[in-house]
N, C-alpha and C. Protein backbone atom coordinates (compact mmCIF):
# COMPACT_ATOMS: atom_id res chain seq x y z
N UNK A 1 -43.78 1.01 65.59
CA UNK A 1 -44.72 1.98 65.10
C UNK A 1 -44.07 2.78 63.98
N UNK A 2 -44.74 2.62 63.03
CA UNK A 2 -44.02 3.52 61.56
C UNK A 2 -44.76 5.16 61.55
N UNK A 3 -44.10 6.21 61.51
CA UNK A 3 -44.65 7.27 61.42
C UNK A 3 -44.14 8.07 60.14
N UNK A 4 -45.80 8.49 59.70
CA UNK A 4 -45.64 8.98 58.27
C UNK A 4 -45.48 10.19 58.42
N UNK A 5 -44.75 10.42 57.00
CA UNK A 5 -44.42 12.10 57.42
C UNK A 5 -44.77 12.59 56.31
N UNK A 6 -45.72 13.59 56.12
CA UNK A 6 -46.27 14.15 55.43
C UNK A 6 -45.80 15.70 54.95
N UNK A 7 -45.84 15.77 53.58
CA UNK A 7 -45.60 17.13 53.25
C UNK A 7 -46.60 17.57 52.53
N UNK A 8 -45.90 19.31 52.75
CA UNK A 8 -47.02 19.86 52.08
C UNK A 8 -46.56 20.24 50.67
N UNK A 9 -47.10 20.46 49.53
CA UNK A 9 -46.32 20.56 48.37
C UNK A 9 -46.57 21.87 47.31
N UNK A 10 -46.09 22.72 47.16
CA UNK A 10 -45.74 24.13 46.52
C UNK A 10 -45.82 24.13 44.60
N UNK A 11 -45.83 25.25 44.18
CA UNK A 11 -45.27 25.14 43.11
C UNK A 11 -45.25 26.58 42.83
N UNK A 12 -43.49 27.21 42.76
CA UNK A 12 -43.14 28.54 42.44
C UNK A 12 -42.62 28.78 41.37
N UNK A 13 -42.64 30.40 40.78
CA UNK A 13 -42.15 30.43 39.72
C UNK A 13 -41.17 32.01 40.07
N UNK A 14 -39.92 32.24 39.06
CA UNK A 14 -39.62 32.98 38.87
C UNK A 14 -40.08 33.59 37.17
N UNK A 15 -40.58 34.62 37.75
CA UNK A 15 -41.38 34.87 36.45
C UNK A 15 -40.59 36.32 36.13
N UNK A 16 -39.73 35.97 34.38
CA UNK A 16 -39.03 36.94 34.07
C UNK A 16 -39.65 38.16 32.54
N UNK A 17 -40.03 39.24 32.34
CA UNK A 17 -40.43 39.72 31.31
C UNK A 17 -39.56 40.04 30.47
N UNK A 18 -39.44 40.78 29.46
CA UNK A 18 -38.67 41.20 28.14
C UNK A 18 -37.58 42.00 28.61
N UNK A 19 -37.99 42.73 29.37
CA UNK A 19 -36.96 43.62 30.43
C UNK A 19 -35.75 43.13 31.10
N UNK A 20 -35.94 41.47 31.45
CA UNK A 20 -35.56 41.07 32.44
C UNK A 20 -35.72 41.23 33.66
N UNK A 21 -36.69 41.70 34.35
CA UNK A 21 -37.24 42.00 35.21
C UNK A 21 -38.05 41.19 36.39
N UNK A 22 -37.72 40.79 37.19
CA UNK A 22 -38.57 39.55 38.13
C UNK A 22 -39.93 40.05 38.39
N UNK A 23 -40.86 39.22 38.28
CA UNK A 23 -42.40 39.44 39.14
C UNK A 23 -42.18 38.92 40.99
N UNK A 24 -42.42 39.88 41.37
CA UNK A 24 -42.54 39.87 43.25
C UNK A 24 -43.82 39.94 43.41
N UNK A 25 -44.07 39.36 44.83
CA UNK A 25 -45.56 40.18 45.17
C UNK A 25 -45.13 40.11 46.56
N UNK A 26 -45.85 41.52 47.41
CA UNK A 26 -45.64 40.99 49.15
C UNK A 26 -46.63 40.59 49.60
N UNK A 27 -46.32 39.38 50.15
CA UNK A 27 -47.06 38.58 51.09
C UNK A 27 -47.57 39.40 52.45
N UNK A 28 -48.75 39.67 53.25
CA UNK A 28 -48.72 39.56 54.06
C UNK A 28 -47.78 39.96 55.51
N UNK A 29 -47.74 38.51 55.45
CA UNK A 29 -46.95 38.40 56.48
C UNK A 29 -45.53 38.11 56.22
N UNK A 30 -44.99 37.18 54.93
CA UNK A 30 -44.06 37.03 54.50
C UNK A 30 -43.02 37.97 54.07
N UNK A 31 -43.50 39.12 53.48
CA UNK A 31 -42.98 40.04 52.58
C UNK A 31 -43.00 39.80 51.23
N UNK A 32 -42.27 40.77 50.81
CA UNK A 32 -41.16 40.82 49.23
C UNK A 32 -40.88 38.73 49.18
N UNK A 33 -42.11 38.57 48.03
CA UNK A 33 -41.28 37.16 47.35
C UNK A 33 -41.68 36.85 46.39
N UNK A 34 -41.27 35.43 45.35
CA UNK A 34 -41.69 35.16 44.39
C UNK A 34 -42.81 34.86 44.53
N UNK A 35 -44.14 34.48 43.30
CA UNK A 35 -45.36 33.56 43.39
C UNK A 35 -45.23 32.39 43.70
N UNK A 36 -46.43 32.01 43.94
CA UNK A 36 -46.52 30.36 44.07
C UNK A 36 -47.40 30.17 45.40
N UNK A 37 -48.05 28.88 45.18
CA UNK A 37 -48.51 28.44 46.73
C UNK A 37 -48.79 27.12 45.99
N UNK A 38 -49.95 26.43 46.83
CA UNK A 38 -49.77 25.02 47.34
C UNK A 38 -50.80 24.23 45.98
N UNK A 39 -50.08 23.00 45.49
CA UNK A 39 -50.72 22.53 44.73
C UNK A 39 -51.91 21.89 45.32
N UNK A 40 -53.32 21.90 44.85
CA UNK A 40 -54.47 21.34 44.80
C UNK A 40 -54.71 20.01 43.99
N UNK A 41 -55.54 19.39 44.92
CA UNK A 41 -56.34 17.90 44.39
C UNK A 41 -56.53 17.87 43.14
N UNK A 42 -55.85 17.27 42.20
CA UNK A 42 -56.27 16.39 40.93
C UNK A 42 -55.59 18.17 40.27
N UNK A 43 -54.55 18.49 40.39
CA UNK A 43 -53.47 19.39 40.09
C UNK A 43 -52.45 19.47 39.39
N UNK A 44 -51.92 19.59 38.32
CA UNK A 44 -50.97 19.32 38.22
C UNK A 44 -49.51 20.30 39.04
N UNK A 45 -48.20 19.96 39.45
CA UNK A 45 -47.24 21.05 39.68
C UNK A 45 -47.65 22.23 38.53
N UNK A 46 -47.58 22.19 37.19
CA UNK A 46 -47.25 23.13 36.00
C UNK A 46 -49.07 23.93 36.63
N UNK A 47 -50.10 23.56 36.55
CA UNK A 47 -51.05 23.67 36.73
C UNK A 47 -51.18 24.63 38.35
N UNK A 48 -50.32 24.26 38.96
CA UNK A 48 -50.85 24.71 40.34
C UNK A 48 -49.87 26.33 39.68
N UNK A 49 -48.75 26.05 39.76
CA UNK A 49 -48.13 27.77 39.36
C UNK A 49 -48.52 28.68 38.68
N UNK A 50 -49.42 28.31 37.61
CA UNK A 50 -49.37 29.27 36.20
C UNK A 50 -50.89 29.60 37.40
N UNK A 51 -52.13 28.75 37.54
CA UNK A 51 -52.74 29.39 38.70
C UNK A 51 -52.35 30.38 39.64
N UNK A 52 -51.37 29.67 40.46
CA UNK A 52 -50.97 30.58 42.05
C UNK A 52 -50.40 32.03 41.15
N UNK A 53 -50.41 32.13 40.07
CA UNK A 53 -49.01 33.18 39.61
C UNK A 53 -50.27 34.27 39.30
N UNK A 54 -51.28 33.77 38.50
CA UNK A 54 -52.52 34.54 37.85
C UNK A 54 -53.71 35.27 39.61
N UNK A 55 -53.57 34.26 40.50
CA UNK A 55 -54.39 34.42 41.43
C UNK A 55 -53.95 35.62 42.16
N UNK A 56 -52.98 35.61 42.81
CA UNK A 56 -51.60 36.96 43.36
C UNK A 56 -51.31 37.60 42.57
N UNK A 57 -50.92 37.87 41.22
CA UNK A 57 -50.49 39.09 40.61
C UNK A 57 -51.24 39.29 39.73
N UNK A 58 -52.99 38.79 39.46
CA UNK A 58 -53.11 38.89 37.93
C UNK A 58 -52.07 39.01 36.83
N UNK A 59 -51.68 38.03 36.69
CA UNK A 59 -50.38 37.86 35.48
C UNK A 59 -50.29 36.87 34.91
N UNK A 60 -50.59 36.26 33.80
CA UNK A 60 -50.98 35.27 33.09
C UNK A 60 -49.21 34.43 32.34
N UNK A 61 -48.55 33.71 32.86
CA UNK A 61 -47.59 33.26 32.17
C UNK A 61 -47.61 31.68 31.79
N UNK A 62 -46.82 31.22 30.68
CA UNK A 62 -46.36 30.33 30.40
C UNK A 62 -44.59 29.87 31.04
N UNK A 63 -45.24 28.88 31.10
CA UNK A 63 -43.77 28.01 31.79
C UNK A 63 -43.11 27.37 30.55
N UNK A 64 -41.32 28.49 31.09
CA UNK A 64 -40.29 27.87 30.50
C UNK A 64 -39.72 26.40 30.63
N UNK A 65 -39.07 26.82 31.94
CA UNK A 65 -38.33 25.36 32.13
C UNK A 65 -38.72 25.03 33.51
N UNK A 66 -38.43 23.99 33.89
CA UNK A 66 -38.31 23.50 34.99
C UNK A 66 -36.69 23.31 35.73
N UNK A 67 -36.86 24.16 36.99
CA UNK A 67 -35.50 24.64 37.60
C UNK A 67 -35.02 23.80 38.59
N UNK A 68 -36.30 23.13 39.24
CA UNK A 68 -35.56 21.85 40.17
C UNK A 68 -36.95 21.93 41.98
N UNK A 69 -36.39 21.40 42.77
CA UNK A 69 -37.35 20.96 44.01
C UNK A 69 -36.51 21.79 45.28
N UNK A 70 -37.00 22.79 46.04
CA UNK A 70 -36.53 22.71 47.50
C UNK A 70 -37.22 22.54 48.42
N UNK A 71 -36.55 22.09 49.31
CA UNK A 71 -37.50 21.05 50.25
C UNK A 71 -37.27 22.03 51.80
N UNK A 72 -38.11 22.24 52.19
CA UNK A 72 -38.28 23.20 54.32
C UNK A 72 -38.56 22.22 55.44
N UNK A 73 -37.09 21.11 55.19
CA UNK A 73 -37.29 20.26 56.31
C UNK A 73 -37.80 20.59 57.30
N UNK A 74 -37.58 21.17 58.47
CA UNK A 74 -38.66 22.09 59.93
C UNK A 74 -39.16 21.57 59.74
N UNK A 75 -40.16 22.39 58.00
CA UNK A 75 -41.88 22.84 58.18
C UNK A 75 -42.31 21.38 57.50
N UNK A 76 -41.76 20.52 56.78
CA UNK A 76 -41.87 19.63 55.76
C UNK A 76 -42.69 19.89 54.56
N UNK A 77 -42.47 21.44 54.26
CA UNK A 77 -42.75 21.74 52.75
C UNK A 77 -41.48 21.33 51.29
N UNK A 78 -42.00 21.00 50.30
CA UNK A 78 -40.97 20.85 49.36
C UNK A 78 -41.86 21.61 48.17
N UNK A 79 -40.79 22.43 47.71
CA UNK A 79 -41.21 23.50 46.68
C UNK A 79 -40.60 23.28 45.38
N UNK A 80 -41.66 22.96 44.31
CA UNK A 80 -41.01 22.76 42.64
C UNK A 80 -40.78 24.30 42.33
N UNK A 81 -40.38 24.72 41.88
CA UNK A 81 -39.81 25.95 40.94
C UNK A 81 -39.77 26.06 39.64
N UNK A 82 -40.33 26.48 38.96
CA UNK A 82 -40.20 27.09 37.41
C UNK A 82 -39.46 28.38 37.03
N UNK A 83 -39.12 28.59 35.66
CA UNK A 83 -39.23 29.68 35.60
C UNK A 83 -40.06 29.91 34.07
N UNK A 84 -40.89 31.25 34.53
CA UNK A 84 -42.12 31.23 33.44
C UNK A 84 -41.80 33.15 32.54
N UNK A 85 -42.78 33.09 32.15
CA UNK A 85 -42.82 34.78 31.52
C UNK A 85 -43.87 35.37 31.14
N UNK A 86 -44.18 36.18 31.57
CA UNK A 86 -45.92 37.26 31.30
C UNK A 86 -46.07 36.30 29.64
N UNK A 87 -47.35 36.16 29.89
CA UNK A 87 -48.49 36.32 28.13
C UNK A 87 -49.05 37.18 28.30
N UNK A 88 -49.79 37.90 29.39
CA UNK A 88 -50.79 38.54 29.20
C UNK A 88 -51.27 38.97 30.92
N UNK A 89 -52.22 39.73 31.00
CA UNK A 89 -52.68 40.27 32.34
C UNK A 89 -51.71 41.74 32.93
N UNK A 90 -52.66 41.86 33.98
CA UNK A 90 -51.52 43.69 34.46
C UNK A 90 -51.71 43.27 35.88
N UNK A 91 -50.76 43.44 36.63
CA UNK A 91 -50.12 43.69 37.91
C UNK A 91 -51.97 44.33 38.97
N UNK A 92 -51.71 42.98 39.63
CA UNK A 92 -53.29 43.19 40.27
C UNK A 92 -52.86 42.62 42.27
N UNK A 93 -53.63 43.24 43.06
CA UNK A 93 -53.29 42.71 44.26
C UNK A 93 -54.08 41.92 44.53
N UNK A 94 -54.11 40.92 45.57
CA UNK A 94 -55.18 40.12 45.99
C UNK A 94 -54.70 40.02 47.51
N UNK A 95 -55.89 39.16 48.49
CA UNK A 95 -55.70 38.56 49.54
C UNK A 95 -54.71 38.31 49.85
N UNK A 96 -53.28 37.85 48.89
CA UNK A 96 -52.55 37.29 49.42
C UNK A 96 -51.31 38.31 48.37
N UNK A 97 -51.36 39.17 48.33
CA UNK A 97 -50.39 40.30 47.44
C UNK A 97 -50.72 41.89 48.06
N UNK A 98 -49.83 42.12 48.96
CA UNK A 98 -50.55 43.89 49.17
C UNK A 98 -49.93 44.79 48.04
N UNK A 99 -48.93 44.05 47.87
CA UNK A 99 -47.90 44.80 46.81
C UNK A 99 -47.32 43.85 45.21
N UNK A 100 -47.67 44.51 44.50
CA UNK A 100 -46.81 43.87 42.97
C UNK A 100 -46.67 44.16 41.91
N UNK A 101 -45.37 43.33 41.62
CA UNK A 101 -44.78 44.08 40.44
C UNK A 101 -43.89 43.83 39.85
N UNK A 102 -42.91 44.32 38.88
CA UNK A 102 -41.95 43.64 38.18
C UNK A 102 -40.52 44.72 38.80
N UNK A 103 -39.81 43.85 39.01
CA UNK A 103 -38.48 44.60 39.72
C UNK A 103 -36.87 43.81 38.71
N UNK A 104 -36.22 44.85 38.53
CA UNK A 104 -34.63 44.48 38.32
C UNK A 104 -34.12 43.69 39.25
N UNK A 105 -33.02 42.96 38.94
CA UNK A 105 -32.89 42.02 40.38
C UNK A 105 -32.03 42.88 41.33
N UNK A 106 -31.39 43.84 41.01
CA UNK A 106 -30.81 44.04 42.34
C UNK A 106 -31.82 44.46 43.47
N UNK A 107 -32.90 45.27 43.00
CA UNK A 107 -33.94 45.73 43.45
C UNK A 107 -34.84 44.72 44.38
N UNK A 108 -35.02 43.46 43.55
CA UNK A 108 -35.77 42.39 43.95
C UNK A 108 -34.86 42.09 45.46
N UNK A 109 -33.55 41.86 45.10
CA UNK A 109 -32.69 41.65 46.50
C UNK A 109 -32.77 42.18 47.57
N UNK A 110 -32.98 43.34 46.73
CA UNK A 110 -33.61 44.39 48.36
C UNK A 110 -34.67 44.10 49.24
N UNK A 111 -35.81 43.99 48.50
CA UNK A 111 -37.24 44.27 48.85
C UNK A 111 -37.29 42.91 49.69
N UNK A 112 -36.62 41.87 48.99
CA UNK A 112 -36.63 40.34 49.56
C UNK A 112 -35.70 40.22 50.82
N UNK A 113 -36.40 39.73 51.35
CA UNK A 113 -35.64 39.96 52.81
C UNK A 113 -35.30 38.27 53.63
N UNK A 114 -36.12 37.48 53.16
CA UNK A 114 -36.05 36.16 53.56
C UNK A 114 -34.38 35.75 52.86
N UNK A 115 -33.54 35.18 53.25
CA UNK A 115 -32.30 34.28 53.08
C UNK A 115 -32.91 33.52 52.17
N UNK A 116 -33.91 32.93 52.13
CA UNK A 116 -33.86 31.48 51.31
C UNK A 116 -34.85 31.61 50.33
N UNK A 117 -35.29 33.09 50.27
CA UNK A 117 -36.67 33.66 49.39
C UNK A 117 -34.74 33.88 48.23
N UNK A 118 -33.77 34.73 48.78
CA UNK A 118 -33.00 34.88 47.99
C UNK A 118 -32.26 33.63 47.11
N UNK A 119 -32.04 33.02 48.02
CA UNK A 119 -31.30 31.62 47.30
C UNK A 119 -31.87 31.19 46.39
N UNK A 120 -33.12 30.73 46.29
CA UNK A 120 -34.38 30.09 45.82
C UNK A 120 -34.36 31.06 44.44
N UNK A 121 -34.43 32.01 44.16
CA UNK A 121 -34.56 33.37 42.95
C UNK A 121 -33.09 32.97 42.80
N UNK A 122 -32.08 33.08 43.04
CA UNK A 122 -30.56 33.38 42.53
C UNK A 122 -30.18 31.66 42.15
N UNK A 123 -30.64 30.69 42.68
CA UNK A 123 -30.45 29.52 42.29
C UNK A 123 -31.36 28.63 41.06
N UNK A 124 -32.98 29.46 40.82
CA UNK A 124 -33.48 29.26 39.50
C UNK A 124 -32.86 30.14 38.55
N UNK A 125 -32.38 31.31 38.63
CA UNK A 125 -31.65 31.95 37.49
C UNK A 125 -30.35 31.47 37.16
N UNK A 126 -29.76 30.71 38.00
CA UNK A 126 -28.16 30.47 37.71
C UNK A 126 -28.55 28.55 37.23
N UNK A 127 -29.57 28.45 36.98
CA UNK A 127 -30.13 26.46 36.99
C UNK A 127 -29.26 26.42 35.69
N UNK A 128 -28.39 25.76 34.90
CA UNK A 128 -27.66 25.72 33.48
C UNK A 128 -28.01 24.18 33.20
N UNK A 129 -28.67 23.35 34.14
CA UNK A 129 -28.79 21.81 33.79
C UNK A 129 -30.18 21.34 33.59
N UNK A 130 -30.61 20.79 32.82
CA UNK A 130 -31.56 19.98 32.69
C UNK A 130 -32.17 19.26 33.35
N UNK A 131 -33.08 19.49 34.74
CA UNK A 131 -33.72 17.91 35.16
C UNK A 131 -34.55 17.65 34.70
N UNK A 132 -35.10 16.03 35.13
CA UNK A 132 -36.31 15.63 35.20
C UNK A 132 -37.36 15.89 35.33
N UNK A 133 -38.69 16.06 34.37
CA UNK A 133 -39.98 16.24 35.25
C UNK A 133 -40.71 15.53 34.38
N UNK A 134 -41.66 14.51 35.27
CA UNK A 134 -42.97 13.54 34.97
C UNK A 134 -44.17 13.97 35.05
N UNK A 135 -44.83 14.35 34.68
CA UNK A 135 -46.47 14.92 35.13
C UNK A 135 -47.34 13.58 34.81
């Protein structure tokens, strides 16, 4: 018997302004974290973020680079990562944002409380290599 294993698939961004300043929003239940949620049918990754980023923070950005994939064996989520930067829009809450805004990173460190919400932010800012991406 072959058993498929299915994931679910993300697309986050660290979104930095002129300031240098990270975009957060709190989740819910999650807390203090970056944007992003789950790519949709006939989606692209680049497509699902610059969405998930506008939907949670009203904040309209363009994507820089592409920072790389982490994967939540457990849960079998795997998360693409960008990092993008405001064009346009102002700091708005939604359903899924009680709180948001643009924070310094030490600040961001604070508010972020997840281990791997941190890694995930400190490992797209420190990315110095080039990967792959196919759309």
């Amino acid at each position: 018997m072959r058993i498929i294993q299915l994931f679910k698939i993300t697309s986050g961004a660290v979104v930095v302004d002129h300031q240098n300043k990270i975009l957060l929003k709190k989740d819910p239940i999650r807390g203090w974290e970056l944007p992003g949620g789950c790519v949709e049918k006939n989606e692209t990754f680049k497509e699902a973020v610059i969405r998930e980023v506008k939907e949670e923070t009203g904040i309209d950005i363009e994507i820089i680079k592409f920072c790389g994939v982490s994967q939540e064996v457990k849960s079998n989520v795997c998360n693409m990562w960008w990092i993008g930067m405001p064009i346009s829009g102002t700091c708005q809450t939604s359903n899924e944002s009680l709180e948001v805004g643009f924070f310094d990173l030490e600040t961001a460190f604070i508010l972020i409380e997840n281990e791997n919400f941190k890694r995930e932010l400190i490992t797209c800012l420190n990315n110095n290599r080039d990967p792959i991406y196919f759309e």
